[in-house]
Every structure is written in C-alpha cells, then in structure tokens.
N, C-alpha and C. Protein backbone atom coordinates (compact mmCIF):
# COMPACT_ATOMS: atom_id res chain seq x y z
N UNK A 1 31.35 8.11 -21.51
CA UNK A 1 30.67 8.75 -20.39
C UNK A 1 29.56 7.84 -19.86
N UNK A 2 29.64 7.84 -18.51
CA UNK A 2 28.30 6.41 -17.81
C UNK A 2 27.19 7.65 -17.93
N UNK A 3 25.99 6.71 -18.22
CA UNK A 3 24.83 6.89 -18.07
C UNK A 3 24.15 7.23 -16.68
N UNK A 4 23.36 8.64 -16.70
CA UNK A 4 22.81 8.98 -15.73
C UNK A 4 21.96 8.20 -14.79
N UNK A 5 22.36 7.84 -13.88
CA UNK A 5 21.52 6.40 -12.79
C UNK A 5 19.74 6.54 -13.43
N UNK A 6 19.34 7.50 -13.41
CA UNK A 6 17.61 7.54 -13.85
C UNK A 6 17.21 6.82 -15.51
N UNK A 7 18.44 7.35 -16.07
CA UNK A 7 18.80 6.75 -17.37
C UNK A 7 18.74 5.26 -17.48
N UNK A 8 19.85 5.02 -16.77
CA UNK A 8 20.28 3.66 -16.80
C UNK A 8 18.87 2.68 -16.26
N UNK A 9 18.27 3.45 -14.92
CA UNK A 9 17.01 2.24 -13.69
C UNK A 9 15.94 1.92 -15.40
N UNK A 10 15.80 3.56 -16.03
CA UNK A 10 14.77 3.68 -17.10
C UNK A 10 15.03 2.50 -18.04
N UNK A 11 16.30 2.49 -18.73
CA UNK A 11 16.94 1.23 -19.78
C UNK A 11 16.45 -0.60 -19.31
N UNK A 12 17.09 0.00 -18.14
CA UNK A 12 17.00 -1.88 -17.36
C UNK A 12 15.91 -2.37 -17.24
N UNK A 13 14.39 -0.97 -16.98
CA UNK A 13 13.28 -1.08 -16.46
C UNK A 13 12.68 -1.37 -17.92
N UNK A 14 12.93 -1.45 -18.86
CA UNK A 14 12.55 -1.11 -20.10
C UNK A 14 12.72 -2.83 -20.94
N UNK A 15 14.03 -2.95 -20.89
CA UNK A 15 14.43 -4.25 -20.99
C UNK A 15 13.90 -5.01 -20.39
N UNK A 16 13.92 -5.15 -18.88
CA UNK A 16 12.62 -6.37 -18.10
C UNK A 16 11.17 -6.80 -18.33
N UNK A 17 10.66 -5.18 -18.92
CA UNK A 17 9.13 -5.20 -19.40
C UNK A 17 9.24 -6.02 -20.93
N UNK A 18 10.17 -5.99 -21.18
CA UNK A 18 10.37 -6.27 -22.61
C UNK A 18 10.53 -7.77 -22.57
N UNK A 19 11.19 -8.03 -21.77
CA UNK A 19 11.79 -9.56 -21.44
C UNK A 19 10.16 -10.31 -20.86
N UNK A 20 9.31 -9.74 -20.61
CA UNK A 20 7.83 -10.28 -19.63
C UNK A 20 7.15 -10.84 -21.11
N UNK A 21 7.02 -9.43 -21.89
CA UNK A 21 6.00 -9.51 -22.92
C UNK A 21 6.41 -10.93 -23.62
N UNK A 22 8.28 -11.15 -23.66
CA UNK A 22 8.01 -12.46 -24.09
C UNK A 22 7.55 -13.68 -23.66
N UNK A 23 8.43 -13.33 -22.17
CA UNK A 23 8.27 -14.82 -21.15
C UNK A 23 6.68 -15.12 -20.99
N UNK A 24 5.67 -14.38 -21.31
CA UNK A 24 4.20 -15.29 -21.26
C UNK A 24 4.13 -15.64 -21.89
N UNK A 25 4.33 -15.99 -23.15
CA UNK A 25 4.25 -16.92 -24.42
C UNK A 25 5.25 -17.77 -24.48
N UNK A 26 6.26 -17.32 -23.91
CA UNK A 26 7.85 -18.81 -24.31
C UNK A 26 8.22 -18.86 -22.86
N UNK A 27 8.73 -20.10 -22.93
CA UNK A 27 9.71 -20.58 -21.96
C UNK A 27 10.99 -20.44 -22.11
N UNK A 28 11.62 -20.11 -20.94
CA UNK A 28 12.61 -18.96 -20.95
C UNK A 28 13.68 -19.69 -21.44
N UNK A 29 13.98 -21.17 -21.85
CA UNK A 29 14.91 -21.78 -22.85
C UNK A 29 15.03 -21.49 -24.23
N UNK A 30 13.56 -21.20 -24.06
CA UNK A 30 13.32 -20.30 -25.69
C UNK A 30 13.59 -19.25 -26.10
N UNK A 31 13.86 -18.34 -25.15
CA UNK A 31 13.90 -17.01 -25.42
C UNK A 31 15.45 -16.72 -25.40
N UNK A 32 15.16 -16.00 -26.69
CA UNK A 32 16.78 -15.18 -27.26
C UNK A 32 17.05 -13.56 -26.86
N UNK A 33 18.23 -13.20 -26.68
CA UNK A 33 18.47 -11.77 -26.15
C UNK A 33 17.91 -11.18 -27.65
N UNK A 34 18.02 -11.33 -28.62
CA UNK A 34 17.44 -10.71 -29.47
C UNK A 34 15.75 -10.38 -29.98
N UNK A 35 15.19 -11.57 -29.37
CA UNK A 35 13.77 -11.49 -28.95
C UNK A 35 13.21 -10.43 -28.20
N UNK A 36 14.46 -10.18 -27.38
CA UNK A 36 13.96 -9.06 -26.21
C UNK A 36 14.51 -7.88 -26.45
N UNK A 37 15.42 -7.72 -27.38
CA UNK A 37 16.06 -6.24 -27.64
C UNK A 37 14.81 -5.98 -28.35
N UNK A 38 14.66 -7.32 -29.58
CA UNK A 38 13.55 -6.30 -30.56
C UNK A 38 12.63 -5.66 -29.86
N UNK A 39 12.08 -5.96 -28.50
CA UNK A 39 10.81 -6.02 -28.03
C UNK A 39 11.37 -4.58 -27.63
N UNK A 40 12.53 -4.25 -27.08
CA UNK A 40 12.22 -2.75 -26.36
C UNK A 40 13.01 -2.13 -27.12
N UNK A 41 13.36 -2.27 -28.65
CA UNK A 41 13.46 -1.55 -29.78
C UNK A 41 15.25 -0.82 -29.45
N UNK A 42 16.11 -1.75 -28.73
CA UNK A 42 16.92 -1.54 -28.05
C UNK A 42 18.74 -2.35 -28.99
N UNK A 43 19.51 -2.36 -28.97
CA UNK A 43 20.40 -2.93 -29.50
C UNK A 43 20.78 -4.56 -28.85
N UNK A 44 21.69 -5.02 -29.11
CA UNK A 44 22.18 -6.26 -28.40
C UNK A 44 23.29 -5.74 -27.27
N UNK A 45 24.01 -4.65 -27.29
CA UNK A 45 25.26 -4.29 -26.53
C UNK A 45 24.54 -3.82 -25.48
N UNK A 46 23.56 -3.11 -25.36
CA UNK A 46 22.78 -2.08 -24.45
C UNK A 46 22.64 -3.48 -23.57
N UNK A 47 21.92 -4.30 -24.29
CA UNK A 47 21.17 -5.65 -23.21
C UNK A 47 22.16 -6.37 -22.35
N UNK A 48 23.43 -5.89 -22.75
CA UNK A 48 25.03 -6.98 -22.17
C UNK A 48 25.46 -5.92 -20.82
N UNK A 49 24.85 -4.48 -21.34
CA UNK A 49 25.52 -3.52 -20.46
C UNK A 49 24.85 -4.05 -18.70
N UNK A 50 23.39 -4.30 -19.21
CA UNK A 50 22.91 -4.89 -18.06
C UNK A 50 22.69 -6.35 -17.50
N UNK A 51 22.79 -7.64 -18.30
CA UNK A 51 22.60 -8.35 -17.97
C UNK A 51 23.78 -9.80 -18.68
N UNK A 52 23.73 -10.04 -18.10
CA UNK A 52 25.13 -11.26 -18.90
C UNK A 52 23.93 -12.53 -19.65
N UNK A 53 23.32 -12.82 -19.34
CA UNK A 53 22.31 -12.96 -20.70
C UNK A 53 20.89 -13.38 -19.66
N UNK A 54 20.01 -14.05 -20.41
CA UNK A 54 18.70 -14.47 -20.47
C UNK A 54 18.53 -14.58 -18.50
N UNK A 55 19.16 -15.64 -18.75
CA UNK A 55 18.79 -16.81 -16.99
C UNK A 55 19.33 -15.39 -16.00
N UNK A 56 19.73 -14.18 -16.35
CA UNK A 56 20.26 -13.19 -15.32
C UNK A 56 19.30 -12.13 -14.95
N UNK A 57 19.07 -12.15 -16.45
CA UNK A 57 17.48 -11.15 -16.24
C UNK A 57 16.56 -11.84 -15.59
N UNK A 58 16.28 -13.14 -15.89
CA UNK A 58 15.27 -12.94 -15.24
C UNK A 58 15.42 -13.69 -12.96
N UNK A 59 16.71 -13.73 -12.79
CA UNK A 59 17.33 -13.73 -12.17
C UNK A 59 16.99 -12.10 -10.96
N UNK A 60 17.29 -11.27 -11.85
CA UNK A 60 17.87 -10.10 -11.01
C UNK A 60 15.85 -9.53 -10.65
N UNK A 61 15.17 -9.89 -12.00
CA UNK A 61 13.51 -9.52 -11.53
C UNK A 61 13.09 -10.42 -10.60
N UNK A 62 13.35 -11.48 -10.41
CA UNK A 62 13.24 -12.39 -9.13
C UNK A 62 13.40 -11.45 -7.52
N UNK A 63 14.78 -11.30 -7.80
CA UNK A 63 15.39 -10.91 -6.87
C UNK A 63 15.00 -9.44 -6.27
N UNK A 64 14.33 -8.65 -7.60
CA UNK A 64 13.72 -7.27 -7.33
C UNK A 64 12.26 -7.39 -6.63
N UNK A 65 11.68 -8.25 -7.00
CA UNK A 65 10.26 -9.13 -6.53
C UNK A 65 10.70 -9.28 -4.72
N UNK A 66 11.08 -9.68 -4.66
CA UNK A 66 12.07 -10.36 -3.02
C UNK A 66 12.44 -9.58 -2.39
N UNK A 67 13.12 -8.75 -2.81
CA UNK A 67 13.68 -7.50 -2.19
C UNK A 67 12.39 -6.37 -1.86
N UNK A 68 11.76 -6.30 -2.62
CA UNK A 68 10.28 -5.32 -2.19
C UNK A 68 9.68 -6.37 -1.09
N UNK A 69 9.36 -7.52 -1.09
CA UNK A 69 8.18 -7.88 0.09
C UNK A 69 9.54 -7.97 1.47
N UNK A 70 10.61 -8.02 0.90
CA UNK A 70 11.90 -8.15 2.26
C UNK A 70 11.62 -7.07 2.90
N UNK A 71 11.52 -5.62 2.10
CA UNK A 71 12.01 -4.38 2.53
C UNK A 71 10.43 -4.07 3.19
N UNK A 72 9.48 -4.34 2.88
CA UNK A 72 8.30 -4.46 3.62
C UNK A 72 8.25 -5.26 5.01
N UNK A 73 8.55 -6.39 5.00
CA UNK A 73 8.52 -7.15 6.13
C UNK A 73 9.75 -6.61 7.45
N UNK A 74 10.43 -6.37 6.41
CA UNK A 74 11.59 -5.13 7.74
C UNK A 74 11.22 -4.15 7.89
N UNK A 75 10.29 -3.38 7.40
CA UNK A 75 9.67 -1.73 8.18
C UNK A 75 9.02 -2.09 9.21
N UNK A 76 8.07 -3.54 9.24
CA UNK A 76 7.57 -4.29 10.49
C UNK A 76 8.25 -4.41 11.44
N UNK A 77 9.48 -5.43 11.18
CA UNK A 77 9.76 -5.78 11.78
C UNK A 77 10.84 -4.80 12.77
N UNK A 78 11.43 -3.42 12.02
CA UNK A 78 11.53 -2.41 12.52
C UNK A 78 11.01 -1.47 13.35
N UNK A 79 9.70 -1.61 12.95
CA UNK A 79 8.89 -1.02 14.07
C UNK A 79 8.57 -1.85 15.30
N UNK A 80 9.22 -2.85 15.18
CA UNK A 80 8.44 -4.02 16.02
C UNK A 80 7.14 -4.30 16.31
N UNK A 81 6.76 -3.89 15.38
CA UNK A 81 5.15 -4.40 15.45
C UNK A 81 4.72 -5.95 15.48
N UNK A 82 4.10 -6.15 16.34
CA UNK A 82 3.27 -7.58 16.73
C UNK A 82 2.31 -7.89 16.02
N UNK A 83 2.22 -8.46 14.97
CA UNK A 83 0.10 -8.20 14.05
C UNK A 83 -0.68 -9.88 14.02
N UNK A 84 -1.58 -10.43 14.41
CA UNK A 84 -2.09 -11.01 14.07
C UNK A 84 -1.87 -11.48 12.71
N UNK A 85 -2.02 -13.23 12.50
CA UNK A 85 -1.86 -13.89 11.52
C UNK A 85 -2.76 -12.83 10.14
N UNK A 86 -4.00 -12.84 10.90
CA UNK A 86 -4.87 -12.23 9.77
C UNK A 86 -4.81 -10.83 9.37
N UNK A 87 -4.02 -10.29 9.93
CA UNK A 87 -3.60 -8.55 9.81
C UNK A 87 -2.60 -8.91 8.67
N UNK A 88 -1.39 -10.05 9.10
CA UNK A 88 -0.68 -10.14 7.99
C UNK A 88 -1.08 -10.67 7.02
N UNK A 89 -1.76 -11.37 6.85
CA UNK A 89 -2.37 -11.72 5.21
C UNK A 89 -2.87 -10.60 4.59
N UNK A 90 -3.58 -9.53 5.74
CA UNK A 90 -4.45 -8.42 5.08
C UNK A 90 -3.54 -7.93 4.21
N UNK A 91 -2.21 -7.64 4.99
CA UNK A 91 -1.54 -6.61 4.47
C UNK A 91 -0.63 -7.14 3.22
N UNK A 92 -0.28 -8.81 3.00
CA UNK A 92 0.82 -9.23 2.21
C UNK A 92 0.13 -9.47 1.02
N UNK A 93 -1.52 -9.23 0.97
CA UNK A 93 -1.95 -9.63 0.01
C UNK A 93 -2.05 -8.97 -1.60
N UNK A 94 -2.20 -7.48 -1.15
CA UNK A 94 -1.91 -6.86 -2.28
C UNK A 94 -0.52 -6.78 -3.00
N UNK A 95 0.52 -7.17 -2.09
CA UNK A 95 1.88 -7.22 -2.61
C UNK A 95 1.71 -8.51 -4.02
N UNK A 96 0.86 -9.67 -3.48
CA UNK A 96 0.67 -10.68 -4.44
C UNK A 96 0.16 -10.09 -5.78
N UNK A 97 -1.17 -9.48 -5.44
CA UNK A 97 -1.97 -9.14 -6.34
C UNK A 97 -1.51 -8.14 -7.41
N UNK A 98 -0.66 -6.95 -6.65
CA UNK A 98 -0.14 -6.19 -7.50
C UNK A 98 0.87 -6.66 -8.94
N UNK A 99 1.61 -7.47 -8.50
CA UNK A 99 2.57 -8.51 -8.74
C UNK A 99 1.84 -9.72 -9.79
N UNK A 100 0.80 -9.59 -9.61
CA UNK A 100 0.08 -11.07 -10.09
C UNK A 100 0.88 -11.58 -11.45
N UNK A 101 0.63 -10.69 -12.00
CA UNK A 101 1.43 -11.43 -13.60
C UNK A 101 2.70 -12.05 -13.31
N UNK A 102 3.58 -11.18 -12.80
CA UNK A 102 4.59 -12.29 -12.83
C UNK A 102 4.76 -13.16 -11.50
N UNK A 103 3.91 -13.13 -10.76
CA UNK A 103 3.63 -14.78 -9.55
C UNK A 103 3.60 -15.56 -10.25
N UNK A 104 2.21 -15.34 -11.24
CA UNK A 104 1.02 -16.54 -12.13
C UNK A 104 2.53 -17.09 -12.71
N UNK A 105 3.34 -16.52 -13.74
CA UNK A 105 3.91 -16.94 -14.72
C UNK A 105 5.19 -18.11 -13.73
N UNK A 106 5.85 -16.99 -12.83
CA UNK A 106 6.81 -17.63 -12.16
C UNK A 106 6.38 -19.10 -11.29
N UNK A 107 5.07 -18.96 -10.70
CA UNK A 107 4.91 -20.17 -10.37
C UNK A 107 4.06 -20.80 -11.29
N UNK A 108 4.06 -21.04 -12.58
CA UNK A 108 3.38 -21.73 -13.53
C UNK A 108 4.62 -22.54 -13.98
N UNK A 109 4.28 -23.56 -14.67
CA UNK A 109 4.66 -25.02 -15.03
C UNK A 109 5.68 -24.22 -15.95
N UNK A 110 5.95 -22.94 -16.73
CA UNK A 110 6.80 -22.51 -17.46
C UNK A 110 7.60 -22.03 -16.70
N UNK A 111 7.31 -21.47 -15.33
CA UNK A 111 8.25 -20.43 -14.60
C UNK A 111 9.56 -21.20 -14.17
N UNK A 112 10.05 -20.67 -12.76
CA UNK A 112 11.27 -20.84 -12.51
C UNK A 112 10.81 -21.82 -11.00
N UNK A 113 11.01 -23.07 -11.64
CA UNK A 113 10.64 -24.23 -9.76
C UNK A 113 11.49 -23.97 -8.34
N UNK A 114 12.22 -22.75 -8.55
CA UNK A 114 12.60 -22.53 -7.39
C UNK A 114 12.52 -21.12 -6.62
N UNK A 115 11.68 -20.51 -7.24
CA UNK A 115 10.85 -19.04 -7.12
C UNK A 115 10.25 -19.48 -5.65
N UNK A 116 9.39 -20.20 -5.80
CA UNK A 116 8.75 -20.48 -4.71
C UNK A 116 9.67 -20.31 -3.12
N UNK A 117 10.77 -21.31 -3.87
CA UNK A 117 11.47 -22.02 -2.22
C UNK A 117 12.45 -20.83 -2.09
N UNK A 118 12.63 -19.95 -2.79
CA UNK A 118 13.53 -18.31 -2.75
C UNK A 118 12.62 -17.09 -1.78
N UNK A 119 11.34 -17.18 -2.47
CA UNK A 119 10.24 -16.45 -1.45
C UNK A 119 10.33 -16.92 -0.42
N UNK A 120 10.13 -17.86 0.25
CA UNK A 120 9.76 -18.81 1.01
C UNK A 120 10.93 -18.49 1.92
N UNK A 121 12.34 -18.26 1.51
CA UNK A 121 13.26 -18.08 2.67
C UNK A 121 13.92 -16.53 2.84
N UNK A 122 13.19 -16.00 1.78
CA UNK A 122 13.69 -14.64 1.80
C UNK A 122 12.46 -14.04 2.88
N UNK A 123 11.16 -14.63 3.21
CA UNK A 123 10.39 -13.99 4.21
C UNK A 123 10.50 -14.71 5.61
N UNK A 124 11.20 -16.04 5.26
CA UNK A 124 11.01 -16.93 7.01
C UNK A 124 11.25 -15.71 8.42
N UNK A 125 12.48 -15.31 8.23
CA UNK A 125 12.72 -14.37 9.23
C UNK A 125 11.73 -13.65 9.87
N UNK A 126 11.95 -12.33 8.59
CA UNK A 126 10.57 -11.50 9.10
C UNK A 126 9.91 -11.87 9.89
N UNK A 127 8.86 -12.98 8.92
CA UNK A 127 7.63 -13.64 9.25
C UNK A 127 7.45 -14.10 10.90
N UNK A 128 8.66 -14.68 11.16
CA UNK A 128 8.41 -15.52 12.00
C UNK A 128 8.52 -14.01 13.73
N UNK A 129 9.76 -12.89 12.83
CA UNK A 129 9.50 -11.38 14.23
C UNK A 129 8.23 -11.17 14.08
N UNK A 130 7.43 -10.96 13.16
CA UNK A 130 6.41 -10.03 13.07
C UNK A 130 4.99 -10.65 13.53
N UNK A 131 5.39 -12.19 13.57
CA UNK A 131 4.06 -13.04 14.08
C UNK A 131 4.44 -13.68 15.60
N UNK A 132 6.23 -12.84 15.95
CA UNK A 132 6.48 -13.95 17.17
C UNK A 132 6.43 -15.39 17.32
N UNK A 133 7.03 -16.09 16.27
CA UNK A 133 6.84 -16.96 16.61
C UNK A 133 8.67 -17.72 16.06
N UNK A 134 9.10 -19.10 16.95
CA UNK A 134 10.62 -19.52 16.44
C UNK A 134 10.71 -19.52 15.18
N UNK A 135 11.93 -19.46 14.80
CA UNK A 135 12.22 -19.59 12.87
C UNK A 135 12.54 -21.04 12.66
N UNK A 136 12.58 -22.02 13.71
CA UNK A 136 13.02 -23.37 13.72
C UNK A 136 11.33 -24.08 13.89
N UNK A 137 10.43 -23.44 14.04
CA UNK A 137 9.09 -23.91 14.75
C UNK A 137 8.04 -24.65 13.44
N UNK A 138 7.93 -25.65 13.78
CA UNK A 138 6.77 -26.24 12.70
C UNK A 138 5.64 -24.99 12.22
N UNK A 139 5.12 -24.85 13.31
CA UNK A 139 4.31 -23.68 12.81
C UNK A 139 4.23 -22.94 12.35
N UNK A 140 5.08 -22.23 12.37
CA UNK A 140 6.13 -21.11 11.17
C UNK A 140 6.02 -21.51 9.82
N UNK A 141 6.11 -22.77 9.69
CA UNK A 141 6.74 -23.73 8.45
C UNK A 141 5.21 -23.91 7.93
N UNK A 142 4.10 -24.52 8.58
CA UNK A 142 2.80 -24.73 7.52
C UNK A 142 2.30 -23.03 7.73
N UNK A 143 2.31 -22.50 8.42
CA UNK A 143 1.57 -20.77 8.31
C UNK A 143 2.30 -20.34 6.76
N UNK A 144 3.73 -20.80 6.70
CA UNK A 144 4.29 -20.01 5.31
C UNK A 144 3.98 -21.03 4.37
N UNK A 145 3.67 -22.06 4.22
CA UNK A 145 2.95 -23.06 3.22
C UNK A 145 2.20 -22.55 2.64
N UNK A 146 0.91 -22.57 3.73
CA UNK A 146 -0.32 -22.08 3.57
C UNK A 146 -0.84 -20.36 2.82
N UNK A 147 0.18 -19.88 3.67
CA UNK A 147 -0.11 -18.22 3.09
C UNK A 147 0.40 -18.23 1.33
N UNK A 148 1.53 -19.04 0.99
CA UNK A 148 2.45 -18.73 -0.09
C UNK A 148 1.40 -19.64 -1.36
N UNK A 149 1.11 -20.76 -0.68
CA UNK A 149 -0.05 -21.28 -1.92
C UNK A 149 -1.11 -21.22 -1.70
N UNK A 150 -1.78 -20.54 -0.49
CA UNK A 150 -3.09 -19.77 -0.96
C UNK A 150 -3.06 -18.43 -2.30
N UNK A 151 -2.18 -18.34 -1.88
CA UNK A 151 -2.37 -16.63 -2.42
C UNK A 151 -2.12 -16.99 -3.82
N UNK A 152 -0.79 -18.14 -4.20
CA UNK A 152 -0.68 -18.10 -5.54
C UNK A 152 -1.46 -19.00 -6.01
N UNK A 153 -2.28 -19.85 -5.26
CA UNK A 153 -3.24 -20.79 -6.00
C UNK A 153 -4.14 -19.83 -6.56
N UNK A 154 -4.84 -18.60 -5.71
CA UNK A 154 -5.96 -18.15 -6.32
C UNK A 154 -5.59 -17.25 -7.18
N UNK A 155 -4.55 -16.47 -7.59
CA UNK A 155 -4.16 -15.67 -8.84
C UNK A 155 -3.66 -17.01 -9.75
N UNK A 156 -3.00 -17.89 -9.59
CA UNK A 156 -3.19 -18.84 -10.54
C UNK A 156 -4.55 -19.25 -11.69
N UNK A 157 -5.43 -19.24 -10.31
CA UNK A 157 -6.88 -19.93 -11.27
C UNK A 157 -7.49 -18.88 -11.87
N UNK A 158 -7.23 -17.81 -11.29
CA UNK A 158 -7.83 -16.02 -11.76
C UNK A 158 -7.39 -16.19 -13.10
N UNK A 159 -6.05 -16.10 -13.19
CA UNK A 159 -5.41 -16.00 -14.39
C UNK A 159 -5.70 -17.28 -16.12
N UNK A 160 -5.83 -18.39 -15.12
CA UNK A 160 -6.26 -19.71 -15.59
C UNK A 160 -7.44 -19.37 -16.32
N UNK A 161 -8.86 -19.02 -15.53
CA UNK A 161 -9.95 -18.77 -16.27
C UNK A 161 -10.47 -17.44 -17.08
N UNK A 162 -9.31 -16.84 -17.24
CA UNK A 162 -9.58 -15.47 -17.76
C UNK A 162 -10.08 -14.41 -17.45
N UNK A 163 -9.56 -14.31 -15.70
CA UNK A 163 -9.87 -13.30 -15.28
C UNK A 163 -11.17 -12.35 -15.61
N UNK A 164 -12.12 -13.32 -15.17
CA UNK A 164 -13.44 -13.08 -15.65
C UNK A 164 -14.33 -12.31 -14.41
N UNK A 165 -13.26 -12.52 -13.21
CA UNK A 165 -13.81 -11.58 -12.04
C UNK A 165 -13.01 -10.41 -11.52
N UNK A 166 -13.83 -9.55 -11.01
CA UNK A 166 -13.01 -8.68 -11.12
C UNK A 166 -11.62 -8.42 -10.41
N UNK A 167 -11.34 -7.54 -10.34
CA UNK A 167 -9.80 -7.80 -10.05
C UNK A 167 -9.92 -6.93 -8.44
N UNK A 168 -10.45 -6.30 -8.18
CA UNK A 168 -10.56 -5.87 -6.93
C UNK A 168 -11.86 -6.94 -5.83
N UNK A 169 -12.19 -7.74 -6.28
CA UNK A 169 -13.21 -8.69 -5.73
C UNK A 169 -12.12 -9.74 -5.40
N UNK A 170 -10.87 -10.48 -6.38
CA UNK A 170 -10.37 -11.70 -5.82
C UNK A 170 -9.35 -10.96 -5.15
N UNK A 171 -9.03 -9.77 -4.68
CA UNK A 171 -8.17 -9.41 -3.92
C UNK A 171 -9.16 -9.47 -2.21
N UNK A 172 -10.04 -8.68 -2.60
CA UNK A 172 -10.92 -8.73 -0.81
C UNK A 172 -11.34 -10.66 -0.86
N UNK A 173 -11.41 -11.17 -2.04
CA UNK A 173 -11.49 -12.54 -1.73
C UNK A 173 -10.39 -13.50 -1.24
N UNK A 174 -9.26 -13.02 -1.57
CA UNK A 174 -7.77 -13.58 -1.16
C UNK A 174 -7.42 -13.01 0.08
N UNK A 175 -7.70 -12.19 0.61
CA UNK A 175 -7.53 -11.46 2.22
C UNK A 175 -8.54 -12.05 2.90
N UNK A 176 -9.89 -12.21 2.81
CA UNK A 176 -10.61 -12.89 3.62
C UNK A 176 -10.68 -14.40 3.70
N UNK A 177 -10.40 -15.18 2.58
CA UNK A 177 -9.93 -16.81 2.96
C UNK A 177 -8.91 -17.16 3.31
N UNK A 178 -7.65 -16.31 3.00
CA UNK A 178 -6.70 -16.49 3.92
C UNK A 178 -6.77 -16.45 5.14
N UNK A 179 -6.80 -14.48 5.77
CA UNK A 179 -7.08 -14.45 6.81
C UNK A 179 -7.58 -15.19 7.76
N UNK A 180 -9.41 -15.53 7.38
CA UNK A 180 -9.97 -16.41 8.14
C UNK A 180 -10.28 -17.80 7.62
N UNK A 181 -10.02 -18.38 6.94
CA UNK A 181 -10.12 -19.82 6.21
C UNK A 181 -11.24 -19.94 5.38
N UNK A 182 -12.18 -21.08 5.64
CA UNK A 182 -13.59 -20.92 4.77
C UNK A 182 -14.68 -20.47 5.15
N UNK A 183 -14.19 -19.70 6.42
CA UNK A 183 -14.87 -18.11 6.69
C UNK A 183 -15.58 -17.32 6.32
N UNK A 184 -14.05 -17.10 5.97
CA UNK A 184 -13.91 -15.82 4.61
C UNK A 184 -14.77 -16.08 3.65
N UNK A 185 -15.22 -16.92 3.33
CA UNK A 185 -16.00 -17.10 2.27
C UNK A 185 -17.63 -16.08 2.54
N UNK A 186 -18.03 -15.97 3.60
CA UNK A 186 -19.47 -14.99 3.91
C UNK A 186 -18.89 -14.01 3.71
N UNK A 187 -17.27 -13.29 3.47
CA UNK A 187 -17.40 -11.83 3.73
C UNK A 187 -17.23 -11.52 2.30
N UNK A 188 -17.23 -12.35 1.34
CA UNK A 188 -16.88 -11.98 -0.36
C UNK A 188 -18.34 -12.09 -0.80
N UNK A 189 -18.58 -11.66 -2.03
CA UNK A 189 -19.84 -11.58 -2.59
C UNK A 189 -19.81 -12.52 -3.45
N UNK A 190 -20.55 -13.41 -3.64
CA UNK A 190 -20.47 -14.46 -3.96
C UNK A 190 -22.27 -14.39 -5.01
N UNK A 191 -22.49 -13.05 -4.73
CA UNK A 191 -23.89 -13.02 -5.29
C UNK A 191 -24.34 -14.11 -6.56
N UNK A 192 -23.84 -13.51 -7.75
CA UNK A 192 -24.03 -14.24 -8.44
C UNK A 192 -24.03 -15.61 -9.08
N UNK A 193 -22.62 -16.29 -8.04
CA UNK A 193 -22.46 -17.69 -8.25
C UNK A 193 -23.71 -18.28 -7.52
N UNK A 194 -24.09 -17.86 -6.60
CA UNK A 194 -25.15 -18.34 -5.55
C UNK A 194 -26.23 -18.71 -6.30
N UNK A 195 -26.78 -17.66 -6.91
CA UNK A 195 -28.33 -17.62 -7.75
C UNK A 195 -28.18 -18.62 -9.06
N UNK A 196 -26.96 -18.52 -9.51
CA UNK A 196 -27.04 -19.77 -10.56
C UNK A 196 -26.79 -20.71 -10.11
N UNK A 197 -26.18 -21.02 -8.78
CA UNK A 197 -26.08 -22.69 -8.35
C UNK A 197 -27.63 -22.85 -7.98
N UNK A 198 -28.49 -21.55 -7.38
CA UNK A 198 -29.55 -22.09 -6.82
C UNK A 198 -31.10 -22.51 -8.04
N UNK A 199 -30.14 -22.06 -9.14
CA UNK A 199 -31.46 -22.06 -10.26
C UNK A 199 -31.53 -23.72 -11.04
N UNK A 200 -29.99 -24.48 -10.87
CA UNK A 200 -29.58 -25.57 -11.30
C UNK A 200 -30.62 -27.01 -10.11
C-alpha cells in the first residue's frame, strides 16, 4: 500500500534535514546513505524509496531551493508588476536569508560549484520581466552578478565569523547595500563598530 502524500513530503522532509546535519561537517564525497539514515533514525530501503543515492538528494534540495525563488519571481511576473532594482533586492533578500544555511554551505568551497550558475539561470527570465529589461542585455547580466554575490558574500562572512551579529540587523543590512550600494551603509546601525573604530 503507497504512503499517504503528507506521509511520504514528512519522510523526504525528514531525510533532507538529516542529509544537512551531515553535509556541514563533510563533503558530500564523504557522505554515506547510511550516515544519513542513522541521522533520521530511518532504514536504508526507506532512503532508496526516495532518492537513488547521495548526489540526488542533494540534487532534488537544490532544485526545491530554485523552484521557491522561481515560483516567487512568477507571481511578479504574473502580476506584471514593474519594481525598481531596489524594491527587488528588498524583496529577494529574505528569500536568501531565510535559506542562509544552506546558500553559506552550497556556495562554500565544500558545496556544489554549480549552484551558483543553476540560480543564476533559473531567475534570468523573471528577473529580466520584472525589472524590464532584455534577457540578452549586458545589464541584466552584471545586475544578476551583483545581486547573487552580494547577498551570498554577506551570509557567507556572517556565517564565517560566527554570526556574532544579529540576524535581523544583516538582513536590513543586506537590503540596504544592495538596494542602494555604499549608501546603504547610513541606513544600518553601525553603532557600535563606529565607537570602537573611534576609540582606536
């Protein structure tokens, strides 16, 4: 008898979290399906029901990652809404942030080197209805540069230094230097770095 669809999203959803807890410590050459059953206390057959092994899982969470900022950028682009460069950073930024753990990991020196250039063409479209601008157009091309390694440079270094700030501060800090460049920098609070650069 198949498993009830809520059953099954619950199993798969279970297995992926399981498959994370390892992938921040190993590189995913390292990691065994049995590493990850133990982790969600699960069998080896259960893990086959969903995934044909390792490089698929983390394959199909890629692809679940992609498919959420796709299905976002098409309610836009459905509505046909027109938004300013900096409206869209406002809005793409928490998608990063929410996400952060597995950006940091995927675009880290362990992740997957072609995460990037998968994002990168799974939003060109959209991007280019929702800002009006050609999908063939240079400009198109450094605006999605720029937005894709701003955003993961600064959850990169967040993550890098131990997230020692808070987590709702480098989000209004990642919307306002994007948005407006080094701008943005007067609209973040910067209080405390200030007073110790000014005491040095």
């Amino acid at each position: 008898m198949k498993k009830q669809p809520e059953l099954r999203e619950k199993t798969r959803k279970k297995i992926m979290d399981a498959f994370w807890e390892v992938y921040k410590n190993i590189r995913i050459e390292k990691i065994t399906v049995s590493s990850i059953t133990k982790n969600a206390h699960l069998n080896r057959g259960t893990f086959y029901e969903y995934f044909n092994d390792v490089y698929d899982l983390l394959d199909q969470i890629e692809n679940d990652l992609l498919n959420e900022i796709a299905a976002w950028l098409a309610s836009k682009v459905h509505k046909k809404e027109k938004i300013k460069f900096e409206e869209f950073a406002h809005e793409l930024s928490p998608f990063f942030f929410e996400n952060n753990d597995k950006i940091f990991i995927l675009l880290s020196e362990r992740g997957d080197p072609s995460f990037q250039q998968k994002l990168r063409q799974k939003i060109k479209g959209s991007f280019a209805d929702i800002l009006d601008l050609r999908k063939d157009s240079d400009e198109l091309e450094y605006l999605l540069t720029f937005i894709i390694s701003s955003m993961s440079g600064i959850i990169s270094y967040w993550h890098e230094t131990g997230q020692k700030t808070d987590s709702d501060e480098i989000l209004i800090l990642m919307q306002a230097l994007i948005a407006n460049g080094i701008h943005g920098y007067s609209q973040w609070n910067f209080g405390d770095s200030r007073e110790k650069s000014s005491e040095h």
